[in-house]
N, C-alpha and C. Protein backbone atom coordinates (compact mmCIF):
# COMPACT_ATOMS: atom_id res chain seq x y z
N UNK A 1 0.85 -1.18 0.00
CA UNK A 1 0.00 0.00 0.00
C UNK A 1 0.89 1.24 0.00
N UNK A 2 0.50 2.25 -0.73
CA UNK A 2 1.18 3.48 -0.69
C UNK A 2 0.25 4.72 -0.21
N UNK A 3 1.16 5.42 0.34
CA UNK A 3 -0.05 6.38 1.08
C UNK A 3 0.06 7.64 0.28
N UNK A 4 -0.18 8.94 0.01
CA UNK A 4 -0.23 10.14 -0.87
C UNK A 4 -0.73 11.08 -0.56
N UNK A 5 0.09 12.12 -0.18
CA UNK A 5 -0.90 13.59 0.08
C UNK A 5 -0.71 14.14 -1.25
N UNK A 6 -2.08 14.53 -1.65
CA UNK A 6 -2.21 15.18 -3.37
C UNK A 6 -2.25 16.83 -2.62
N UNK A 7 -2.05 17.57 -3.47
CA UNK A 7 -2.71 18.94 -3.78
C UNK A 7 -2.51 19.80 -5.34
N UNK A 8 -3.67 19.57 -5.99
CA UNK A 8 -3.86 20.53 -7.32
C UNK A 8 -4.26 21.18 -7.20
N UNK A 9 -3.42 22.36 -7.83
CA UNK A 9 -4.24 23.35 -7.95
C UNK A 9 -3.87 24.62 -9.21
N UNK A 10 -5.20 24.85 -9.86
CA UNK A 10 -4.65 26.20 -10.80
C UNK A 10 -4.04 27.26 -10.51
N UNK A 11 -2.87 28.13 -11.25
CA UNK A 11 -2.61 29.13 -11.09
C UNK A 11 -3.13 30.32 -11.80
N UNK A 12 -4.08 31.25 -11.63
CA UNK A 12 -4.48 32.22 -12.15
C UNK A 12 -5.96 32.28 -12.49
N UNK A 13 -6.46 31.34 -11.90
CA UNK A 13 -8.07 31.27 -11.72
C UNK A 13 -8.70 31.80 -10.83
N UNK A 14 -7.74 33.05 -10.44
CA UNK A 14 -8.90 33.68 -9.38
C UNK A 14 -8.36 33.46 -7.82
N UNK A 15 -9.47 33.82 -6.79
CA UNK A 15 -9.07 33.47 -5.63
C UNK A 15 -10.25 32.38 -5.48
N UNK A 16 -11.03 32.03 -5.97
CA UNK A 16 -11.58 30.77 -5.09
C UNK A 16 -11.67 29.60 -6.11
N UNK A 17 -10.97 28.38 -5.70
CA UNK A 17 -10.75 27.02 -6.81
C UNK A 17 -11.77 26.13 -6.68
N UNK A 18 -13.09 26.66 -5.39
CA UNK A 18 -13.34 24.81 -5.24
C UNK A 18 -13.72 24.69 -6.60
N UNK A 19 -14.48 24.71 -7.50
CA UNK A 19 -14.65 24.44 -8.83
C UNK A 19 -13.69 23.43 -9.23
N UNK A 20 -12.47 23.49 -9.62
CA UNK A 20 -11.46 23.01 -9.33
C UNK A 20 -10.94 21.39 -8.66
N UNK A 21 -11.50 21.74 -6.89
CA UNK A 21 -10.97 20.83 -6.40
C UNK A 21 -12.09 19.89 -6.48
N UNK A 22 -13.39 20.59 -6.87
CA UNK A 22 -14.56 19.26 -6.47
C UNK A 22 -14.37 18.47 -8.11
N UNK A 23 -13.63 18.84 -8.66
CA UNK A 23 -13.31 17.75 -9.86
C UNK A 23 -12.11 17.18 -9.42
N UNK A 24 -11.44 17.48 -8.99
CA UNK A 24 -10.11 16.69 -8.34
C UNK A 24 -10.73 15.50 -7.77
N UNK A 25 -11.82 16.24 -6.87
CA UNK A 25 -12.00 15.04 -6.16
C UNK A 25 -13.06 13.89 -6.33
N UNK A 26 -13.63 14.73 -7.21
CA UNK A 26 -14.30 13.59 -7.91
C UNK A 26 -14.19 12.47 -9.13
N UNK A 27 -12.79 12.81 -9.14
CA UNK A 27 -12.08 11.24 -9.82
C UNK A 27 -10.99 10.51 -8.79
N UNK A 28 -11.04 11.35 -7.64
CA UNK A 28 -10.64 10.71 -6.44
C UNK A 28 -11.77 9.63 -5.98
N UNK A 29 -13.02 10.07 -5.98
CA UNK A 29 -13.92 9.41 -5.57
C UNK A 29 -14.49 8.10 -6.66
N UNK A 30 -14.04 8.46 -7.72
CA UNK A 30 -14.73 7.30 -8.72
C UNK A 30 -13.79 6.51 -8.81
N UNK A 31 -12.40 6.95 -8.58
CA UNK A 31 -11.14 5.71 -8.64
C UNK A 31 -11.36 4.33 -7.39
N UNK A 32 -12.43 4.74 -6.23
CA UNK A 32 -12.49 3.49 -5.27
C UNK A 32 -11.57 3.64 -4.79
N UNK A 33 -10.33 4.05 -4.88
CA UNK A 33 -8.99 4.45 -3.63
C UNK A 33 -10.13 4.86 -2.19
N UNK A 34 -9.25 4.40 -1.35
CA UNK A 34 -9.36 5.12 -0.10
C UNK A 34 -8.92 6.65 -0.26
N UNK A 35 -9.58 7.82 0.49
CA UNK A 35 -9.45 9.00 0.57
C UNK A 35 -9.56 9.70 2.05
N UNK A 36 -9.18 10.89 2.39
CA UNK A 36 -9.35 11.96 3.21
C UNK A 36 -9.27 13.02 2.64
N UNK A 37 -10.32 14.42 2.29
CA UNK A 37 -9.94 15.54 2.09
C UNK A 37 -9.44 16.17 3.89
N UNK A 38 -8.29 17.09 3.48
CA UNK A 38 -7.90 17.66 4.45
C UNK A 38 -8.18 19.65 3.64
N UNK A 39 -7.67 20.40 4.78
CA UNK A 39 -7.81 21.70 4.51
C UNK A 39 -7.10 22.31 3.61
N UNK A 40 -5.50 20.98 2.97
CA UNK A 40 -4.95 21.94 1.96
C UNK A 40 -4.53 20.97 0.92
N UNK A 41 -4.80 19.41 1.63
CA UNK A 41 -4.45 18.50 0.32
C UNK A 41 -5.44 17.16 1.04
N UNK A 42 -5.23 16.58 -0.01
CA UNK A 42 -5.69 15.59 0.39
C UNK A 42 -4.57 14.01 0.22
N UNK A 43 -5.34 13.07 0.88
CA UNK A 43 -4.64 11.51 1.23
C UNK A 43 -5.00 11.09 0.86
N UNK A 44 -4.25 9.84 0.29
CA UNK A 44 -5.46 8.80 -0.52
C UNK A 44 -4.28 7.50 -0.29
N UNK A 45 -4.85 6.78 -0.28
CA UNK A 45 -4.19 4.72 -0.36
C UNK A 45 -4.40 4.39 -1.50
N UNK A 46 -2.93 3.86 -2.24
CA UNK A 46 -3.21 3.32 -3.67
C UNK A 46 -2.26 2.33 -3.25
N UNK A 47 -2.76 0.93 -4.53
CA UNK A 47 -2.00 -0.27 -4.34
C UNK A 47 -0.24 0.01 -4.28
N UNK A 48 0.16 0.71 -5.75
CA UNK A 48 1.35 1.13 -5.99
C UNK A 48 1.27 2.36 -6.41
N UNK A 49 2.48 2.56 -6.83
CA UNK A 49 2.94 3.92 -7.63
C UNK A 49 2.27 4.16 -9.09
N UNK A 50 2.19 3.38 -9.86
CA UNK A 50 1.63 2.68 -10.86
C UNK A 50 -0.04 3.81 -10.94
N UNK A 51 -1.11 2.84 -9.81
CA UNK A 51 -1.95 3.55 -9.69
C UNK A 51 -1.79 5.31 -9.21
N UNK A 52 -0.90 5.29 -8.14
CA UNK A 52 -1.19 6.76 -8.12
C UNK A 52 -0.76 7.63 -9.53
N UNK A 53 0.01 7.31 -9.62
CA UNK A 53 0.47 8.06 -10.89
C UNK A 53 -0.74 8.50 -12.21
N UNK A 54 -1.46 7.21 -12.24
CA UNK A 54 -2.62 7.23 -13.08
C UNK A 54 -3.63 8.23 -12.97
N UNK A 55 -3.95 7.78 -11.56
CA UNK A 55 -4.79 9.42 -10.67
C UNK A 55 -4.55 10.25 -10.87
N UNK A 56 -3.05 10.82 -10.68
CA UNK A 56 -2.71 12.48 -10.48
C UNK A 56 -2.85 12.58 -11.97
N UNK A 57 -2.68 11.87 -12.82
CA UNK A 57 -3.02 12.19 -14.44
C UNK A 57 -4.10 12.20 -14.52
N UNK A 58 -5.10 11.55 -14.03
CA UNK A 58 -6.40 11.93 -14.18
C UNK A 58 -7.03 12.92 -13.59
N UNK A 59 -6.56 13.83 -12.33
CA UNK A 59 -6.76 14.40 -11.72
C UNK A 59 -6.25 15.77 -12.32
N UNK A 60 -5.00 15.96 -12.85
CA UNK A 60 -5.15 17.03 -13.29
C UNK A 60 -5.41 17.28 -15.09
N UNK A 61 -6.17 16.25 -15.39
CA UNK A 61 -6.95 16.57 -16.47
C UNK A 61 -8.12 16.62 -16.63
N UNK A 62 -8.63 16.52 -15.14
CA UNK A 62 -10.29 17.10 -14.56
C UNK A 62 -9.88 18.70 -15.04
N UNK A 63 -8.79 18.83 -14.05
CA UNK A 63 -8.08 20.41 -13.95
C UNK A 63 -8.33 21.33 -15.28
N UNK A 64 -7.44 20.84 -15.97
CA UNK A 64 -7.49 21.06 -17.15
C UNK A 64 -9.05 21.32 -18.43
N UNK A 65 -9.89 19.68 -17.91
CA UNK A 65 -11.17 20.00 -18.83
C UNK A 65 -11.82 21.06 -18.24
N UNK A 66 -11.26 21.52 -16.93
CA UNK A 66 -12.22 22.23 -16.34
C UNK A 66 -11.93 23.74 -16.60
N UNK A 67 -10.62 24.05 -17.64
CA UNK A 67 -10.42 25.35 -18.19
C UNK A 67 -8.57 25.82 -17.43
N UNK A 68 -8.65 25.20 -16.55
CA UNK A 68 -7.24 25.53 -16.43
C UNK A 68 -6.04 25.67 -17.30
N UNK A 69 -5.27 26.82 -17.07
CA UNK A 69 -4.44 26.78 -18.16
C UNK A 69 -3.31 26.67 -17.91
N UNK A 70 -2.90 26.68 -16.48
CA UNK A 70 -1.82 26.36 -15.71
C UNK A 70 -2.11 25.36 -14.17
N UNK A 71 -1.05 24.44 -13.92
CA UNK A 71 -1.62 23.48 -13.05
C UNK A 71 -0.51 23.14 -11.88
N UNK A 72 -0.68 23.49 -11.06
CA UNK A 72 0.73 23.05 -10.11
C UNK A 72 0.26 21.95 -9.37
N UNK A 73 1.01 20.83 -9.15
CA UNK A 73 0.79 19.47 -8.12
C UNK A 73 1.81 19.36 -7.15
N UNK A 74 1.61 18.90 -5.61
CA UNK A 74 2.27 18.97 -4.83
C UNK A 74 2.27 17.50 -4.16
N UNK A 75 2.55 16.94 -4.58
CA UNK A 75 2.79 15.17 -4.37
C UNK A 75 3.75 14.88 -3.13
N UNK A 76 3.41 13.85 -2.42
CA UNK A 76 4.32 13.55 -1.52
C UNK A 76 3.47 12.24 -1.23
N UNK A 77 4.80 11.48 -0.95
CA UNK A 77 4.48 9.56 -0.99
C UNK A 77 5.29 9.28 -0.13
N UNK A 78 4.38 8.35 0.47
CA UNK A 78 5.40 6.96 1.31
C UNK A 78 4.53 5.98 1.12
N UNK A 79 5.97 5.49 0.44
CA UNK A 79 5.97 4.51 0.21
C UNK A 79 6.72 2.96 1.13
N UNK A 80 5.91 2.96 2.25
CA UNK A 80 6.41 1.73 2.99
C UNK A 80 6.59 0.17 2.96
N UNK A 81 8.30 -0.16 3.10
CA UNK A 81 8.12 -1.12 2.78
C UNK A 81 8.21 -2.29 3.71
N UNK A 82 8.57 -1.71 4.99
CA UNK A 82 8.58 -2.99 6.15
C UNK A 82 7.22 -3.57 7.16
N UNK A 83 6.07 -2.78 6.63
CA UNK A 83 5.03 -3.20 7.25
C UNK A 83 3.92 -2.23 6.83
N UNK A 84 2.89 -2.53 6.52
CA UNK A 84 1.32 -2.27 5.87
C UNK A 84 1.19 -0.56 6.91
N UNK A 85 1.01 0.27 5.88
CA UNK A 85 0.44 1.39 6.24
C UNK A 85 -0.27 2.12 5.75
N UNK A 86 -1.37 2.35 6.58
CA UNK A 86 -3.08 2.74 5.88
C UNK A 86 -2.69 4.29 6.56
N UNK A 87 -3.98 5.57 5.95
CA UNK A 87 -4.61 6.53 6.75
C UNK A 87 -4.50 5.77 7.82
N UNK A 88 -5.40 5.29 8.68
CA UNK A 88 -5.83 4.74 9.50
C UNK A 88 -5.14 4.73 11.08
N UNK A 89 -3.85 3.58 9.84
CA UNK A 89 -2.66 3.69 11.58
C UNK A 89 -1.84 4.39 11.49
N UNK A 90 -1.47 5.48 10.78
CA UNK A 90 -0.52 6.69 10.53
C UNK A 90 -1.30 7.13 11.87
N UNK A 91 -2.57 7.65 11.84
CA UNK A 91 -3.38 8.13 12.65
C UNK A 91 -3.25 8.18 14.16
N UNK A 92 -3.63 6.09 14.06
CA UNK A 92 -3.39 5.88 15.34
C UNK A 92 -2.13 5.83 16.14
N UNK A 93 -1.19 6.11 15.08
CA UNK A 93 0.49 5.70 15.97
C UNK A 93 0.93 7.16 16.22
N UNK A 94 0.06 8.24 15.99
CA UNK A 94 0.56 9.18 16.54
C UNK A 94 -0.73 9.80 17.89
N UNK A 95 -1.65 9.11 17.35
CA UNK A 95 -2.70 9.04 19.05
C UNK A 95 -1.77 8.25 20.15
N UNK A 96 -1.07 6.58 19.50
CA UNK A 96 -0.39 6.22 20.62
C UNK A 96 0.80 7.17 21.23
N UNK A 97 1.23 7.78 20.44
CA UNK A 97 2.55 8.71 20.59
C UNK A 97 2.47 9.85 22.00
């Protein structure tokens, strides 16, 4: 499992994007990945790299159909390999903390 904080977003569309992000996230939502929107990016669980990669291409060509003419992505992955890590227990191992 790989874990992913996304954030897309247009440059020069103004000051307010949700337009924007509710297409982001709604091929977040049709991909069946696990998700969290947060306040400036969002998380998501994909099998591999493989899939995420697919997403953020699909994601910012929501961006794009949606009139964007410039697109910045802010990706960040872990990718763990000594033991299974969801949202979930990221969560809880810093409640245990």
């Amino acid at each position: 499992m790989v874990l992913a904080q996304l954030s897309v977003y247009p440059i020069g569309e103004g000051t307010s994007l949700s337009r924007f992000v509710k297409k982001g996230v709604a091929v977040i939502e049709r991909s069946g990945y696990k998700y969290e929107i947060g306040g400036m990016s969002t998380t998501i669980e994909v099998p591999d790299l493989d899939a995420l990669f697919r997403l953020v291409k699909e994601v910012h060509a929501a961006h794009v159909a949606e009139g964007a003419r410039r697109v910045t992505i802010d990706l960040k992955v872990d990718d763990r390999r000594d033991k299974e890590a969801t949202i979930e227990s990221k969560k809880a191992a810093v409640k245990r903390a």
